[in-house]
N, C-alpha and C. Protein backbone atom coordinates (compact mmCIF):
# COMPACT_ATOMS: atom_id res chain seq x y z
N UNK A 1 0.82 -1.20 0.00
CA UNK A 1 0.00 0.00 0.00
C UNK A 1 0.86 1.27 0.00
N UNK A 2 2.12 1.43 0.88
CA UNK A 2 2.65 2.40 1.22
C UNK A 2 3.36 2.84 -0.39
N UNK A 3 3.80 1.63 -1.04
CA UNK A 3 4.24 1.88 -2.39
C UNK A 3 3.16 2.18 -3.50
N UNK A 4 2.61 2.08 -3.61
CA UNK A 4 1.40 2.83 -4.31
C UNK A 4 0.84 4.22 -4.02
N UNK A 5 1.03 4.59 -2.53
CA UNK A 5 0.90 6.01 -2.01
C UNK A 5 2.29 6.70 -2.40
N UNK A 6 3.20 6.30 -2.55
CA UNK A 6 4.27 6.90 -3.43
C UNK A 6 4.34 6.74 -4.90
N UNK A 7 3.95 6.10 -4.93
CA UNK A 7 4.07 6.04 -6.69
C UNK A 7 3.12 7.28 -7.55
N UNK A 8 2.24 7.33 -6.66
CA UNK A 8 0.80 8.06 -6.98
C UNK A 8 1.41 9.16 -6.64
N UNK A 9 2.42 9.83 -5.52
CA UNK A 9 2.55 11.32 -5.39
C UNK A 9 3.85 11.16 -6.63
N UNK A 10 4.60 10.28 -6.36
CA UNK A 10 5.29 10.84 -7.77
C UNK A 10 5.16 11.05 -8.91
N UNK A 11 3.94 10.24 -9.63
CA UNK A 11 3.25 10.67 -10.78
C UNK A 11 2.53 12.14 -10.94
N UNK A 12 2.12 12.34 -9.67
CA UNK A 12 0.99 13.56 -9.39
C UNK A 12 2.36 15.01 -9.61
N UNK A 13 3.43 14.66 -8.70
CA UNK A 13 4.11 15.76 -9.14
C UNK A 13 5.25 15.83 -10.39
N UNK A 14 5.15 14.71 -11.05
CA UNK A 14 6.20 14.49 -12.58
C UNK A 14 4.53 15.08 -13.43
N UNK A 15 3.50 14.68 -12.90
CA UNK A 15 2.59 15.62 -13.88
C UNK A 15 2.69 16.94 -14.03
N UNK A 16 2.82 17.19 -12.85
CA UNK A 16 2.56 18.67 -12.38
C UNK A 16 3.55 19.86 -13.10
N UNK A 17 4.71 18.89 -12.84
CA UNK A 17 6.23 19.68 -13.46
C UNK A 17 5.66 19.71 -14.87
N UNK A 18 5.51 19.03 -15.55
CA UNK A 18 5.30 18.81 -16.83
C UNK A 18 4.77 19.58 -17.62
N UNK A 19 3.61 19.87 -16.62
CA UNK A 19 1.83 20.49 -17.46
C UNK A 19 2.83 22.23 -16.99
N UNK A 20 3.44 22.21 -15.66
CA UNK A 20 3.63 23.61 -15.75
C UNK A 20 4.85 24.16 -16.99
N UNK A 21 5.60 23.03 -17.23
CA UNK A 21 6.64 23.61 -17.96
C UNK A 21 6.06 23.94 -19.74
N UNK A 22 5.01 22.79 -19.87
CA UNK A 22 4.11 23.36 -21.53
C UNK A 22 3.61 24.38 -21.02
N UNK A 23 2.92 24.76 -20.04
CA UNK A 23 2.66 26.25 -20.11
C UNK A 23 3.40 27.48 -20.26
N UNK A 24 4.13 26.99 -19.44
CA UNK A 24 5.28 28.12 -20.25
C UNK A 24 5.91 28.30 -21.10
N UNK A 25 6.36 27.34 -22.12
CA UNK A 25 6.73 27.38 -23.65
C UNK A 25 5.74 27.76 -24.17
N UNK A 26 4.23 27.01 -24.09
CA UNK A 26 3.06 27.56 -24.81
C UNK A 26 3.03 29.38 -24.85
N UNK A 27 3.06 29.65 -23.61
CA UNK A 27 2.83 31.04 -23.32
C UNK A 27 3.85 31.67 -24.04
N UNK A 28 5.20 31.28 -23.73
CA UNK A 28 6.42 31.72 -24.61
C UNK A 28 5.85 32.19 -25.77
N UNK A 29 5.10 31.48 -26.86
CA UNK A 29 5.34 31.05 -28.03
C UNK A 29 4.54 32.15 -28.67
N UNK A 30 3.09 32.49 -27.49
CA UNK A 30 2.12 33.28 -28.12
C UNK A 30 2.21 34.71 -27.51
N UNK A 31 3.20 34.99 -27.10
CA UNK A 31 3.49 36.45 -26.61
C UNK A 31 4.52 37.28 -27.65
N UNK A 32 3.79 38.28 -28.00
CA UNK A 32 4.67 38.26 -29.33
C UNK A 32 4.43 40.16 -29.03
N UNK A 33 5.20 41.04 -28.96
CA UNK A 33 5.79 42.28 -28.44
C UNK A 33 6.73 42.90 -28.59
N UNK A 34 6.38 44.30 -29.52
CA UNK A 34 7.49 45.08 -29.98
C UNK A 34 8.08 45.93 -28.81
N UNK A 35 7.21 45.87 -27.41
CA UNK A 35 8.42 46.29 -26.48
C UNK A 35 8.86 45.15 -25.24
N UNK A 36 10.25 45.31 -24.96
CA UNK A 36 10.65 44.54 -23.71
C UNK A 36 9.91 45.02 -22.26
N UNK A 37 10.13 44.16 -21.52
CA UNK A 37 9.04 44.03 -19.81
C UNK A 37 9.76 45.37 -19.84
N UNK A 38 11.15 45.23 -19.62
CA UNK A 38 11.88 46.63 -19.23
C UNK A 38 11.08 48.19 -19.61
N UNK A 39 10.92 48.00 -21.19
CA UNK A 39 10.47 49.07 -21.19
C UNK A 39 8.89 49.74 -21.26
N UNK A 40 8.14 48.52 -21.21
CA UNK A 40 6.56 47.91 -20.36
C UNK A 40 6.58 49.07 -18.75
N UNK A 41 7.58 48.18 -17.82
CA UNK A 41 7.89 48.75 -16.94
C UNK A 41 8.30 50.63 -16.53
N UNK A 42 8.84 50.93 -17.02
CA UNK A 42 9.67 52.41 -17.52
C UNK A 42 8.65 53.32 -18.04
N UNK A 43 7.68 52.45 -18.53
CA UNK A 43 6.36 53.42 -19.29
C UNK A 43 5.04 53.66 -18.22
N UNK A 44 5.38 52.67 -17.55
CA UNK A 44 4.20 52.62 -16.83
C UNK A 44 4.54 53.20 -15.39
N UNK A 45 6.03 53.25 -14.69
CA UNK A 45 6.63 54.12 -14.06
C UNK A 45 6.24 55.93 -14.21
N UNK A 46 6.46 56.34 -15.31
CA UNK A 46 6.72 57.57 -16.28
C UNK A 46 4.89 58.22 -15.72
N UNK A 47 4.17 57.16 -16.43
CA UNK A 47 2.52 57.55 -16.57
C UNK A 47 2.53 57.52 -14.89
N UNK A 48 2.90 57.08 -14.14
CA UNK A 48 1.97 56.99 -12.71
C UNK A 48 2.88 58.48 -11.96
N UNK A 49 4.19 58.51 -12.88
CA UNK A 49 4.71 59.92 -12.31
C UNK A 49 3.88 61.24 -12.76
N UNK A 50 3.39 61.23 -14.09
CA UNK A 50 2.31 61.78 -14.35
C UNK A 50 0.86 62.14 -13.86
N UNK A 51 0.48 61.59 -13.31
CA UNK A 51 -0.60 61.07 -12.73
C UNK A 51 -0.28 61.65 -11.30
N UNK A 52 0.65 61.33 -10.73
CA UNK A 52 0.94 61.86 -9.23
C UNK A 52 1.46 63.50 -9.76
N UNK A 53 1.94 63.85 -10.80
CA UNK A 53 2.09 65.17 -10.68
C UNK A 53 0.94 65.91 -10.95
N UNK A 54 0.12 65.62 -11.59
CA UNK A 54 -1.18 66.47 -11.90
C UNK A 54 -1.92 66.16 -10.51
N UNK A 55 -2.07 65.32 -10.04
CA UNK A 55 -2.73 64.83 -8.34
C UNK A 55 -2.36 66.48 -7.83
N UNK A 56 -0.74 66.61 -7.96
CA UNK A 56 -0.44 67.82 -6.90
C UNK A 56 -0.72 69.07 -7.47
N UNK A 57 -0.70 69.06 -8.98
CA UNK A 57 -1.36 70.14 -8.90
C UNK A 57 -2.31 70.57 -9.41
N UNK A 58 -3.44 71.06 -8.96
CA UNK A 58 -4.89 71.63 -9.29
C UNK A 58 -4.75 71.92 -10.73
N UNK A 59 -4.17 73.05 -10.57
CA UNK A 59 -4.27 74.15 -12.27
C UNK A 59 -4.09 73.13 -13.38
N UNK A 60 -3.43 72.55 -13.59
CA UNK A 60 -3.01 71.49 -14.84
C UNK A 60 -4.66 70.36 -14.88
N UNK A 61 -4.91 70.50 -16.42
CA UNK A 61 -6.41 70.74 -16.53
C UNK A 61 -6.54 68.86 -17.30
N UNK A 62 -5.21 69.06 -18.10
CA UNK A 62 -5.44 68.20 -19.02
C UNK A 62 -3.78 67.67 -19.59
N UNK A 63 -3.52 67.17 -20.25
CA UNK A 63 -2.13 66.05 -20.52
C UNK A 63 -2.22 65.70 -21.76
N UNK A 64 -1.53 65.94 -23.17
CA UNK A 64 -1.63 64.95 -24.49
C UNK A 64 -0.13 64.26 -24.47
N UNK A 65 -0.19 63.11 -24.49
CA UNK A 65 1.50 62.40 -24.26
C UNK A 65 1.23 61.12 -25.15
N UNK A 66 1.87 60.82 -26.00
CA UNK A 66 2.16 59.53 -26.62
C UNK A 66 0.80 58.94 -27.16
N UNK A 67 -0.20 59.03 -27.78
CA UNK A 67 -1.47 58.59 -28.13
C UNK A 67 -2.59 58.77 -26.69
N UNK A 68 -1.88 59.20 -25.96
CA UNK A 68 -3.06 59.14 -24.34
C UNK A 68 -3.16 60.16 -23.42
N UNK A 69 -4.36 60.72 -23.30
CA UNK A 69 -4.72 61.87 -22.94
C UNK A 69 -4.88 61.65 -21.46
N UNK A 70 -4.58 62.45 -20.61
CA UNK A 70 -4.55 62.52 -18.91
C UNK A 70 -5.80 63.77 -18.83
N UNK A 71 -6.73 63.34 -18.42
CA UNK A 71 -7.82 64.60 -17.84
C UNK A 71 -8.30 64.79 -16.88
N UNK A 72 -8.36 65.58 -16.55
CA UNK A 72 -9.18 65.74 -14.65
C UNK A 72 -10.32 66.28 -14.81
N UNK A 73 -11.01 65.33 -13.85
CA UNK A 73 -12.63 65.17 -14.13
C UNK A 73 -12.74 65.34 -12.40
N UNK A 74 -12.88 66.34 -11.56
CA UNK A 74 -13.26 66.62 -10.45
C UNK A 74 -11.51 66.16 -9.59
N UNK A 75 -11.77 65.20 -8.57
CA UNK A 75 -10.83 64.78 -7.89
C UNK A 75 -10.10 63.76 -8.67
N UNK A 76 -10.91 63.08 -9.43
CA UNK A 76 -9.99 61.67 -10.59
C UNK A 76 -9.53 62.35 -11.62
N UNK A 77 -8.36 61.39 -12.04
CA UNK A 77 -7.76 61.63 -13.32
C UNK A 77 -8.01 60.54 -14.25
N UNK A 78 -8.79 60.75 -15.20
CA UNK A 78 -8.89 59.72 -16.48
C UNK A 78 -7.91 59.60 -17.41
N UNK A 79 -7.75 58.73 -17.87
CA UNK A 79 -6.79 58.40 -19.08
C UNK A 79 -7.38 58.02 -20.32
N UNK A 80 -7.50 58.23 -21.14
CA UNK A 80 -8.00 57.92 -22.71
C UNK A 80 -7.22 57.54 -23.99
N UNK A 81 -7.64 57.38 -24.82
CA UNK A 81 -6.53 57.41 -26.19
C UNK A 81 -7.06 57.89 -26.80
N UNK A 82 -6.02 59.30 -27.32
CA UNK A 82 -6.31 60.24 -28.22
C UNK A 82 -7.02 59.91 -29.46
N UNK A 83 -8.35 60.59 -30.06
CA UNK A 83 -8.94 60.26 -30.81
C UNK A 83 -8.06 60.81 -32.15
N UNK A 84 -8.14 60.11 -33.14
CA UNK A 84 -7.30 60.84 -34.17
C UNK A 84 -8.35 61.55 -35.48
């Protein structure tokens, strides 16, 4: 019995490894992106510095930056994409 309760967790986790490692080649395969995490990251840094600078100040009404518009609508700031 005791060998069958091992056999069974070692199958359960040689599955496990398995199914997780096709997911991640799978995923690999279908992620397909003209920018790196790095600069994913760096952009989305940049916008929330944006975002905290208009927070501080009142007067600044509105934002056009890179296809995306920053607007203040009372206490929130919306973000949009510039209509062309």
């Amino acid at each position: 019995m005791r060998i069958a309760i091992y056999l069974l967790i070692i199958i359960i986790v040689l599955n496990s490894i398995t199914f997780y490692f096709y997911l991640k080649v799978k995923n690999m395969e279908s992620i397909e992106s003209k920018y790196s995490m790095f600069d994913v990251y760096m952009k989305t840094r940049f916008y929330d510095k944006i975002i905290i600078f208009m927070s501080n100040h009142s007067d600044i009404q509105e934002i056009k930056l890179n296809g995306l518009v920053f607007k203040r609508e009372g206490n929130n700031i919306i973000v949009e994409e510039e209509i062309k």
